[in-house]
PDB file of N, CA and C in Angstrom:
ATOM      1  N   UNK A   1      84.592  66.485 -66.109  1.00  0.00           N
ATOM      2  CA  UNK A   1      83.346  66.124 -65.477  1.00  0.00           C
ATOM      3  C   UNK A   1      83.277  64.611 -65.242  1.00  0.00           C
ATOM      4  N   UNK A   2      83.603  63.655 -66.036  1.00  0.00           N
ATOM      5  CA  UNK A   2      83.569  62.522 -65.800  1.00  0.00           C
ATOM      6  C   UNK A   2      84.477  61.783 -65.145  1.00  0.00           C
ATOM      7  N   UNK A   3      85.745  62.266 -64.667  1.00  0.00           N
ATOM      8  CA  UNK A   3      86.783  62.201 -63.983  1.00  0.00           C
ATOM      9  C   UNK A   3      86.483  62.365 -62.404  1.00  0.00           C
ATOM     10  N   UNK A   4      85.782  63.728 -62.701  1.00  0.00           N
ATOM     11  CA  UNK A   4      85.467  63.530 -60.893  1.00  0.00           C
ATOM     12  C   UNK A   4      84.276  63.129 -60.573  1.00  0.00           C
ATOM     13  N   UNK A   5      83.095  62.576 -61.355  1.00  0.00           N
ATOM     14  CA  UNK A   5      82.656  61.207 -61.321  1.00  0.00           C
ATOM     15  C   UNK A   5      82.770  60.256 -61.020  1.00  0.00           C
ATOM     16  N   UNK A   6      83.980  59.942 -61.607  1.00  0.00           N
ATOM     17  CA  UNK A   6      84.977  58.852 -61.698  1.00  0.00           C
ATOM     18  C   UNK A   6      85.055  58.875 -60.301  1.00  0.00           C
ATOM     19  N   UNK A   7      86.218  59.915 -59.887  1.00  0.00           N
ATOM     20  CA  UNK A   7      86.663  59.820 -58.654  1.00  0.00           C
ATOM     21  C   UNK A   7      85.610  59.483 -57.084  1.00  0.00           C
ATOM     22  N   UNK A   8      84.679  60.676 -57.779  1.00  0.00           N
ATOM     23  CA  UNK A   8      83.828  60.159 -56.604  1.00  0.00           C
ATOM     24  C   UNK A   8      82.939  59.260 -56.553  1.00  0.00           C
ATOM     25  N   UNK A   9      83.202  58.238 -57.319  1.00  0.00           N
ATOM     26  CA  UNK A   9      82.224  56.667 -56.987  1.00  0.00           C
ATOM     27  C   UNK A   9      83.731  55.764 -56.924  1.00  0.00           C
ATOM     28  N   UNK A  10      84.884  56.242 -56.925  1.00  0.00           N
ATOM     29  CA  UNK A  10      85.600  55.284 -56.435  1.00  0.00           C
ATOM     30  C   UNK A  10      86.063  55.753 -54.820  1.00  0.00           C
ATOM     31  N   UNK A  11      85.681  57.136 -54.229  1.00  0.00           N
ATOM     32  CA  UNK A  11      85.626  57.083 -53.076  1.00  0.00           C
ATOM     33  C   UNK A  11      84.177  56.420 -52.302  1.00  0.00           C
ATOM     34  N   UNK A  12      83.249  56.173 -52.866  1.00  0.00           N
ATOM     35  CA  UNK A  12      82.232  56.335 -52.159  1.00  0.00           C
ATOM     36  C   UNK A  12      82.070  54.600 -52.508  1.00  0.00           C
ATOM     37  N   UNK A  13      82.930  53.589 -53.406  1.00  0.00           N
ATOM     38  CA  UNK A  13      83.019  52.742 -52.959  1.00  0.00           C
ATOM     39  C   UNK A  13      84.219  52.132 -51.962  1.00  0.00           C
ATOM     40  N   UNK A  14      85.063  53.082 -51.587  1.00  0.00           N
ATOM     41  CA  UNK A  14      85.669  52.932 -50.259  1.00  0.00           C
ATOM     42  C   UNK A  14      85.361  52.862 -49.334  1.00  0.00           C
ATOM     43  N   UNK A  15      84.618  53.771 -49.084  1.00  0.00           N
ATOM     44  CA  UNK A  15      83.547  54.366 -47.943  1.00  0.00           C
ATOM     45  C   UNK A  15      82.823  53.146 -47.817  1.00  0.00           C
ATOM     46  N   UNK A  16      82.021  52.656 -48.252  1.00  0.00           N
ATOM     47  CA  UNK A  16      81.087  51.660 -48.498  1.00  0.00           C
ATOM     48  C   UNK A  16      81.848  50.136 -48.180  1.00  0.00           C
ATOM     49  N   UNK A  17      82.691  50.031 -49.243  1.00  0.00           N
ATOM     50  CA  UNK A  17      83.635  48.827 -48.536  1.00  0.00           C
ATOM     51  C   UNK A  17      84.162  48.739 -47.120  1.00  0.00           C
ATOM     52  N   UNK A  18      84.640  49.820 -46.212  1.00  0.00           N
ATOM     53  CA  UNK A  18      84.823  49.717 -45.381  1.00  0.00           C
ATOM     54  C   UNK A  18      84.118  49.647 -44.336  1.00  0.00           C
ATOM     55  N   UNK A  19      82.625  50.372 -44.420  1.00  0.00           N
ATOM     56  CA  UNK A  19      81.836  50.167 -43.371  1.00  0.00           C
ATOM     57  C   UNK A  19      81.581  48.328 -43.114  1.00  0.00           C
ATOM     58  N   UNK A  20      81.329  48.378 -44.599  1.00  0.00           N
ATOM     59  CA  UNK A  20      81.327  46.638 -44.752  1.00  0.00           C
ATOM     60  C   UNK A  20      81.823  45.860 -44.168  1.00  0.00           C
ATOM     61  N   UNK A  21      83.304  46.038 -44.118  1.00  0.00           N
ATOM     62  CA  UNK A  21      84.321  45.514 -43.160  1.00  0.00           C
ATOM     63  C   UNK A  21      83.878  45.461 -41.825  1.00  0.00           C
ATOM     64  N   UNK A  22      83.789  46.516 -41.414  1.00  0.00           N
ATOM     65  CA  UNK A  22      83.398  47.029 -40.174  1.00  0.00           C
ATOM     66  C   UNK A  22      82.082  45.895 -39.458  1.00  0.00           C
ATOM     67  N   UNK A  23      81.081  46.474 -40.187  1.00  0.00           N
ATOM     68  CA  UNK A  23      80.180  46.282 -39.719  1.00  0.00           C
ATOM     69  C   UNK A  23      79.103  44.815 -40.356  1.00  0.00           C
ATOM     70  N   UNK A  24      79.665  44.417 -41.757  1.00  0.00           N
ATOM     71  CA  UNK A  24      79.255  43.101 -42.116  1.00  0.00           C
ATOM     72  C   UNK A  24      78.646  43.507 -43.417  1.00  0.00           C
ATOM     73  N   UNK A  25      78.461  42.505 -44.330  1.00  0.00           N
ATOM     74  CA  UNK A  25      78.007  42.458 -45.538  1.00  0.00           C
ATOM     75  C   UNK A  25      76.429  42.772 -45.044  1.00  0.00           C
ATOM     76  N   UNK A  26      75.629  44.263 -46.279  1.00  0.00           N
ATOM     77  CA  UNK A  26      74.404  44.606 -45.875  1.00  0.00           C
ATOM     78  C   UNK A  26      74.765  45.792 -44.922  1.00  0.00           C
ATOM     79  N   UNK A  27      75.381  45.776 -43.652  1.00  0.00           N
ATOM     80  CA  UNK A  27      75.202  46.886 -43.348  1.00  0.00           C
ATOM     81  C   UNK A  27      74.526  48.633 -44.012  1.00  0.00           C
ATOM     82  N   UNK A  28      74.918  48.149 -45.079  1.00  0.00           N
ATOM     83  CA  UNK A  28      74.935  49.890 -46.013  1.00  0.00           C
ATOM     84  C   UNK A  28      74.425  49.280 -47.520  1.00  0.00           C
ATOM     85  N   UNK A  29      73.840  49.718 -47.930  1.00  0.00           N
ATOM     86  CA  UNK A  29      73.521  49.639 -49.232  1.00  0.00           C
ATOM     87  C   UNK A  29      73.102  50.593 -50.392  1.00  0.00           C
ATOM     88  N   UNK A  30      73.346  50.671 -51.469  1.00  0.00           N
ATOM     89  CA  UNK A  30      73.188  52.188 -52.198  1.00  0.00           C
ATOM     90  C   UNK A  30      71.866  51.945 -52.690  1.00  0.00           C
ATOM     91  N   UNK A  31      71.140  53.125 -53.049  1.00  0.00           N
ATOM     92  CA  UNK A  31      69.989  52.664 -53.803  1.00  0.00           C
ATOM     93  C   UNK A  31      69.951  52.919 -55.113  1.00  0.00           C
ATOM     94  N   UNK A  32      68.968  52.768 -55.732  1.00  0.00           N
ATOM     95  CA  UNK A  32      68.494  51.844 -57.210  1.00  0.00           C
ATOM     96  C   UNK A  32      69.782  51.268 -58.203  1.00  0.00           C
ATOM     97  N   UNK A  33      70.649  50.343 -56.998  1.00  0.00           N
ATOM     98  CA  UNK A  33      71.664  49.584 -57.658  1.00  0.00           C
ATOM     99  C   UNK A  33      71.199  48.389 -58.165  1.00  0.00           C
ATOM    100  N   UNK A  34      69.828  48.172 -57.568  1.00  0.00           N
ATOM    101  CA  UNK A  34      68.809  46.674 -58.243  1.00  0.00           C
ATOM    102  C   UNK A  34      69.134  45.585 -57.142  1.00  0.00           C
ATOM    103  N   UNK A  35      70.561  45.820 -56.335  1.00  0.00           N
ATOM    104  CA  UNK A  35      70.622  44.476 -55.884  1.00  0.00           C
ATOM    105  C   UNK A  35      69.964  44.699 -54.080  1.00  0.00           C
ATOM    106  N   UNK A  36      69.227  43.171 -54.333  1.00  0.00           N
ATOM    107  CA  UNK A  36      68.757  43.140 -53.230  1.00  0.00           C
ATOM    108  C   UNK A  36      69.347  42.075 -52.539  1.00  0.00           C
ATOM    109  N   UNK A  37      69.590  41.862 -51.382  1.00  0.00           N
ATOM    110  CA  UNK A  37      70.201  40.742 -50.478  1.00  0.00           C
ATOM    111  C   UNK A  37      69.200  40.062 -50.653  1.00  0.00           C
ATOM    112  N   UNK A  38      68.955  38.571 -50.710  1.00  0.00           N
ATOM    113  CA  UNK A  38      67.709  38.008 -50.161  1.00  0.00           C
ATOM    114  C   UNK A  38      67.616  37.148 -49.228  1.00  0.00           C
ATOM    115  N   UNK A  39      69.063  37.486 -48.451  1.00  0.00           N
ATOM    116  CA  UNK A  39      68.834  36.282 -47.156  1.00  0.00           C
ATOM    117  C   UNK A  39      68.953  37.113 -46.084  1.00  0.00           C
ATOM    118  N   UNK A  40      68.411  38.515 -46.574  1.00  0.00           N
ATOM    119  CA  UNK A  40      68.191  39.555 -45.109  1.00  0.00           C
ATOM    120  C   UNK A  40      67.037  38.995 -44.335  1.00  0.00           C
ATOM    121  N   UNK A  41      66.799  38.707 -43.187  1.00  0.00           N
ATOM    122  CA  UNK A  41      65.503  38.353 -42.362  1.00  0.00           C
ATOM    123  C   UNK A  41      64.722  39.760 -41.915  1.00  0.00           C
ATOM    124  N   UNK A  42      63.451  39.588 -41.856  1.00  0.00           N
ATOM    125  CA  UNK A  42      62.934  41.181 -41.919  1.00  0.00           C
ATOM    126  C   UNK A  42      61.692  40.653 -41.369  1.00  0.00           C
ATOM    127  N   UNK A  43      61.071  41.961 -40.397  1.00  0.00           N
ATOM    128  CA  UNK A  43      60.183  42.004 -40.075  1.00  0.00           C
ATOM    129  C   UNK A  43      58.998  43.162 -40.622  1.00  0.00           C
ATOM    130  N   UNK A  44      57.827  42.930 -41.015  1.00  0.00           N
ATOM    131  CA  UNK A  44      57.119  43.436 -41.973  1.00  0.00           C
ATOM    132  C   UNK A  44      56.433  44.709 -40.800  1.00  0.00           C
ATOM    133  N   UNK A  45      56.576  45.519 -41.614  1.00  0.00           N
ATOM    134  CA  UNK A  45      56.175  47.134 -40.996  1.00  0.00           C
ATOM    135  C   UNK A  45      54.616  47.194 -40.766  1.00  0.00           C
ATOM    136  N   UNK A  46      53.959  46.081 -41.042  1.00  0.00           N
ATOM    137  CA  UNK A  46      52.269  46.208 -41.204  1.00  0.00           C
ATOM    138  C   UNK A  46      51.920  46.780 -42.388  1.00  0.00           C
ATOM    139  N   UNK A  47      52.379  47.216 -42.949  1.00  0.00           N
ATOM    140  CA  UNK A  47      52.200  48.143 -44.513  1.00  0.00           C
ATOM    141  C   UNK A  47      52.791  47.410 -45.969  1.00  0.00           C
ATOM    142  N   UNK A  48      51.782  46.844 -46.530  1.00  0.00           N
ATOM    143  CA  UNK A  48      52.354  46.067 -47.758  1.00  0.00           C
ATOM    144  C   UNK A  48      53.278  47.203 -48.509  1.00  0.00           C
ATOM    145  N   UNK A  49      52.191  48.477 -48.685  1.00  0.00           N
ATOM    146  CA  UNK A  49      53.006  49.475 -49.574  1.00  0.00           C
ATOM    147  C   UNK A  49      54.463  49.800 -49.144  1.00  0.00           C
ATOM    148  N   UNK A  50      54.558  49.889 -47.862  1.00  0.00           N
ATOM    149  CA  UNK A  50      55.819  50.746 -47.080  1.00  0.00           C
ATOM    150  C   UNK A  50      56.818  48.947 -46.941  1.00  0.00           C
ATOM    151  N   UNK A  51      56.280  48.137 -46.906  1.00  0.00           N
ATOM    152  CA  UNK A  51      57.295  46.902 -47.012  1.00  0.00           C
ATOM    153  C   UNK A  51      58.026  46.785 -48.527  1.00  0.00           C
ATOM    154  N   UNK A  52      57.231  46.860 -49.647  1.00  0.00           N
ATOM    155  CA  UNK A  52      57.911  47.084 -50.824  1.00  0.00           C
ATOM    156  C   UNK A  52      58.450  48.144 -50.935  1.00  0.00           C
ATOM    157  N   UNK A  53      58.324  49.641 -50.480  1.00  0.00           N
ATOM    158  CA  UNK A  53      59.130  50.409 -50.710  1.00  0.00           C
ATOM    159  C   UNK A  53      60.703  50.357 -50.047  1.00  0.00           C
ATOM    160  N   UNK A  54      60.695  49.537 -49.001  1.00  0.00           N
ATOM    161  CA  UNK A  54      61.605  49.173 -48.681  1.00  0.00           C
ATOM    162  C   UNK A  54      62.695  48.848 -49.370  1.00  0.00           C
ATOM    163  N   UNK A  55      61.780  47.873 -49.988  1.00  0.00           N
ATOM    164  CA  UNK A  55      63.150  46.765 -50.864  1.00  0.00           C
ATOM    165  C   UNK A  55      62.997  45.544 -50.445  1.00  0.00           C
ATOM    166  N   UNK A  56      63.270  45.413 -49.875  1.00  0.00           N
ATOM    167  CA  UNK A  56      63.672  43.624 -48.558  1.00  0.00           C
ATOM    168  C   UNK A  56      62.502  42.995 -48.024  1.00  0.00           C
ATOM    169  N   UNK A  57      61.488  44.219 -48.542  1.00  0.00           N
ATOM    170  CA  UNK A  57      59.746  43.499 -47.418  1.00  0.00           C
ATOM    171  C   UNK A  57      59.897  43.967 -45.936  1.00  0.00           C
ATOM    172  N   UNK A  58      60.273  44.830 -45.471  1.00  0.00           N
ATOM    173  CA  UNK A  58      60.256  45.275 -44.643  1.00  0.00           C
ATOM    174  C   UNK A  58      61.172  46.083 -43.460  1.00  0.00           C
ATOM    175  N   UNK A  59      61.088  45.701 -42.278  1.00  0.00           N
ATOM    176  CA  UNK A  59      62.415  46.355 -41.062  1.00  0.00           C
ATOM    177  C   UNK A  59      63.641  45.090 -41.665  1.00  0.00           C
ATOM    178  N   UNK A  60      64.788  45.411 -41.117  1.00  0.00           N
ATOM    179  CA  UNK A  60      65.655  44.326 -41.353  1.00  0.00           C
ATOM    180  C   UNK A  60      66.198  43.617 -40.158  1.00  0.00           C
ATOM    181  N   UNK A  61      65.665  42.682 -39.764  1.00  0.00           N
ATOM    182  CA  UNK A  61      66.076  41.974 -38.159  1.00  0.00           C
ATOM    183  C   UNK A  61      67.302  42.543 -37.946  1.00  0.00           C
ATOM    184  N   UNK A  62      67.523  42.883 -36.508  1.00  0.00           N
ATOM    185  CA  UNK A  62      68.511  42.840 -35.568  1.00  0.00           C
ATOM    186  C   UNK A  62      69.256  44.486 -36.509  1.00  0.00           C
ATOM    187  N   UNK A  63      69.051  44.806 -36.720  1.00  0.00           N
ATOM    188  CA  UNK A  63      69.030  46.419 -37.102  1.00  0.00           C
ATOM    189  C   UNK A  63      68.645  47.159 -36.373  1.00  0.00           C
ATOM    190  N   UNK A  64      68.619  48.379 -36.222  1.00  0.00           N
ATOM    191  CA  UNK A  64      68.139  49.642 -35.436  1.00  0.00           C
ATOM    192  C   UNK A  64      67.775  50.625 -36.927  1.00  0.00           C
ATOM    193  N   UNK A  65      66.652  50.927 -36.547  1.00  0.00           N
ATOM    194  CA  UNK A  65      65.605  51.462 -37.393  1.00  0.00           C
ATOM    195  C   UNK A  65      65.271  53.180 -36.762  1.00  0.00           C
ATOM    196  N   UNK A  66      65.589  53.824 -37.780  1.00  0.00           N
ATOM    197  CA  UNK A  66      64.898  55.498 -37.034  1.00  0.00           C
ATOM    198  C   UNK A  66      63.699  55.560 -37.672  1.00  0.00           C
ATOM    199  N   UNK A  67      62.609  55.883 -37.234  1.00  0.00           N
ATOM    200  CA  UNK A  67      61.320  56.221 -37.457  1.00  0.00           C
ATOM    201  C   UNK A  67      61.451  57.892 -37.478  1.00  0.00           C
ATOM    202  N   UNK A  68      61.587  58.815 -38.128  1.00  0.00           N
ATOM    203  CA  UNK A  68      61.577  60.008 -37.641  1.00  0.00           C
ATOM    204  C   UNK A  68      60.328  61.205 -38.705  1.00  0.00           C
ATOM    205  N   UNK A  69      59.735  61.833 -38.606  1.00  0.00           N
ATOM    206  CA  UNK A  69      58.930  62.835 -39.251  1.00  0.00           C
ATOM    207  C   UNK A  69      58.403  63.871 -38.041  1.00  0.00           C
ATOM    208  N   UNK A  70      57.472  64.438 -38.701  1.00  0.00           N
ATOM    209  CA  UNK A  70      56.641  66.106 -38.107  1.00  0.00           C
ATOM    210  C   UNK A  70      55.302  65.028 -37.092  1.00  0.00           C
ATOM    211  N   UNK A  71      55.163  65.806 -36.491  1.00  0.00           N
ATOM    212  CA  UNK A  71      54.180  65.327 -35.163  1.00  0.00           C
ATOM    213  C   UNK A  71      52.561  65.033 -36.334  1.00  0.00           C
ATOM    214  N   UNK A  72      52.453  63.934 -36.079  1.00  0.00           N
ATOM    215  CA  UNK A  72      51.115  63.241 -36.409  1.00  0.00           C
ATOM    216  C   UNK A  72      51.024  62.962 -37.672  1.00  0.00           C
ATOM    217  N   UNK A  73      52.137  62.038 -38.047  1.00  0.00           N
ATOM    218  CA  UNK A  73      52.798  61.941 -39.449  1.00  0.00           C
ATOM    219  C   UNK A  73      52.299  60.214 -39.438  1.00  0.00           C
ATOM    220  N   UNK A  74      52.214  59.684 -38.253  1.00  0.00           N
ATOM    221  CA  UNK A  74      52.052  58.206 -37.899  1.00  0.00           C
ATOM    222  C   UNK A  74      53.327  57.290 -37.685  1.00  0.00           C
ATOM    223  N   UNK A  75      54.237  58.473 -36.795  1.00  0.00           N
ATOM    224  CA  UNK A  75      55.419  57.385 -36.697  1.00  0.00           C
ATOM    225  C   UNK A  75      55.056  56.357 -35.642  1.00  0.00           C
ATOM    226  N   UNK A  76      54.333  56.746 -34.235  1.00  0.00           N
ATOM    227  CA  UNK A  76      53.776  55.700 -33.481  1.00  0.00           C
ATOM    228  C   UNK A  76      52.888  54.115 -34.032  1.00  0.00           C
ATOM    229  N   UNK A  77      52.398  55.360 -34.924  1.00  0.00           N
ATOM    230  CA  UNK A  77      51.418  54.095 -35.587  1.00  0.00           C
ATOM    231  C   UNK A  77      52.151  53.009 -35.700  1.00  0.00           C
ATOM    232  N   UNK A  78      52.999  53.096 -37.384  1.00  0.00           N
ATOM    233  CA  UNK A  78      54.150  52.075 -37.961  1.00  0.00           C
ATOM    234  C   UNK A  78      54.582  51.839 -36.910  1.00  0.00           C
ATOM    235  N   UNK A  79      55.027  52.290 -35.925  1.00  0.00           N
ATOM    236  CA  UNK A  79      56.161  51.465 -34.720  1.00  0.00           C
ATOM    237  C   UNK A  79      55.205  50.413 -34.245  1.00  0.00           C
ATOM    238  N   UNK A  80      54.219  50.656 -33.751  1.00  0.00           N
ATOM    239  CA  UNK A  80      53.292  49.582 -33.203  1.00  0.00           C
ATOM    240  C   UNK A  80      52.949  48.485 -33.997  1.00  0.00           C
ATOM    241  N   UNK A  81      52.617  48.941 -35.137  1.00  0.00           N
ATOM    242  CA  UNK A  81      52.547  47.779 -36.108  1.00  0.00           C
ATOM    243  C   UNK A  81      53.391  47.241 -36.418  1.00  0.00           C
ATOM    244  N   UNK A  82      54.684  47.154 -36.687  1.00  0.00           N
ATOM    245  CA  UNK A  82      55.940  46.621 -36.713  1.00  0.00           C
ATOM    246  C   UNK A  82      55.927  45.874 -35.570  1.00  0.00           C
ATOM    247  N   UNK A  83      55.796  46.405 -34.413  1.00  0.00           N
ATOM    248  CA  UNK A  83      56.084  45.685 -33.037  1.00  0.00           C
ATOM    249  C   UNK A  83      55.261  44.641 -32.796  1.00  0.00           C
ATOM    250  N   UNK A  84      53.863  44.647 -33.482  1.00  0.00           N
ATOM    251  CA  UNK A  84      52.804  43.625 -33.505  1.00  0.00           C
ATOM    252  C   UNK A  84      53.375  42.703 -34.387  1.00  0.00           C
ATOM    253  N   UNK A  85      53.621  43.388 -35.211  1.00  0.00           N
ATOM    254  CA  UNK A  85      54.205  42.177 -36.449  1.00  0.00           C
ATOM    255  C   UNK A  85      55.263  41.174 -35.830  1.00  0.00           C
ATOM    256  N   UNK A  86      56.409  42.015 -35.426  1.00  0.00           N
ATOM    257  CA  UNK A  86      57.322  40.756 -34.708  1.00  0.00           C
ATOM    258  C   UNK A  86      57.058  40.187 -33.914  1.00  0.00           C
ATOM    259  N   UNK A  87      55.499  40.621 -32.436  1.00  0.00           N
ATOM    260  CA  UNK A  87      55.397  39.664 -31.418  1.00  0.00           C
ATOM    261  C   UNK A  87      54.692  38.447 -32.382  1.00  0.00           C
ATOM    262  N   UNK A  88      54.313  38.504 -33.208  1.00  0.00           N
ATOM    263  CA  UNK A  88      53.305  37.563 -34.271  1.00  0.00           C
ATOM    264  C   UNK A  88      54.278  36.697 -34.981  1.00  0.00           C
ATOM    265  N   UNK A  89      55.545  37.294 -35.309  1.00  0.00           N
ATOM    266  CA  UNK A  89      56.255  35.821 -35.317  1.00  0.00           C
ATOM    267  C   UNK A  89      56.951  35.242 -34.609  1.00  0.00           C
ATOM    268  N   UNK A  90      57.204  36.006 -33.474  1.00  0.00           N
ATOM    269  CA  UNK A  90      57.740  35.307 -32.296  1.00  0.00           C
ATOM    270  C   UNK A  90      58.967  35.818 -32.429  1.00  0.00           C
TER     271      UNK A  90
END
């Protein structure tokens, strides 16, 4: 049991390293590993609660973000507010 444990967090830090490569330090990140980047630039979702749940305080600049749920869940909402948020810092 702890072997293929083993094994599979040394594939899944392959996996992970390589997107890295790929795509840049941050691209991918695991969760409740504690570490947070803190020189990610981010734009705040309008939602204090939903910015800390994040992690980072919010969207993460120059990212592509899926908004996705069930019809009248408030994905328009958050999008707009996000979108207000970034015309507000320019």
């Amino acid at each position: 049991m702890v072997e293929r444990e083993s094994s599979r967090g040394k594939a899944l830090d392959l996996a992970i390293s390589q997107i890295e490569k790929q795509f840049g330090k941050g691209a991918i990140m695991r969760l409740g590993t504690g570490e947070v980047p803190a020189d990610i630039p981010v734009i705040s979702t309008g939602s204090l609660g939903l910015d800390i749940a994040l992690g980072i305080g919010g969207f993460p600049r120059g990212r592509v973000i899926e908004i996705f749920g069930p019809e009248s869940s408030g994905k328009t909402t958050l999008s707009l507010h996000a979108v207000a948020s970034a015309q507000r810092e320019g």
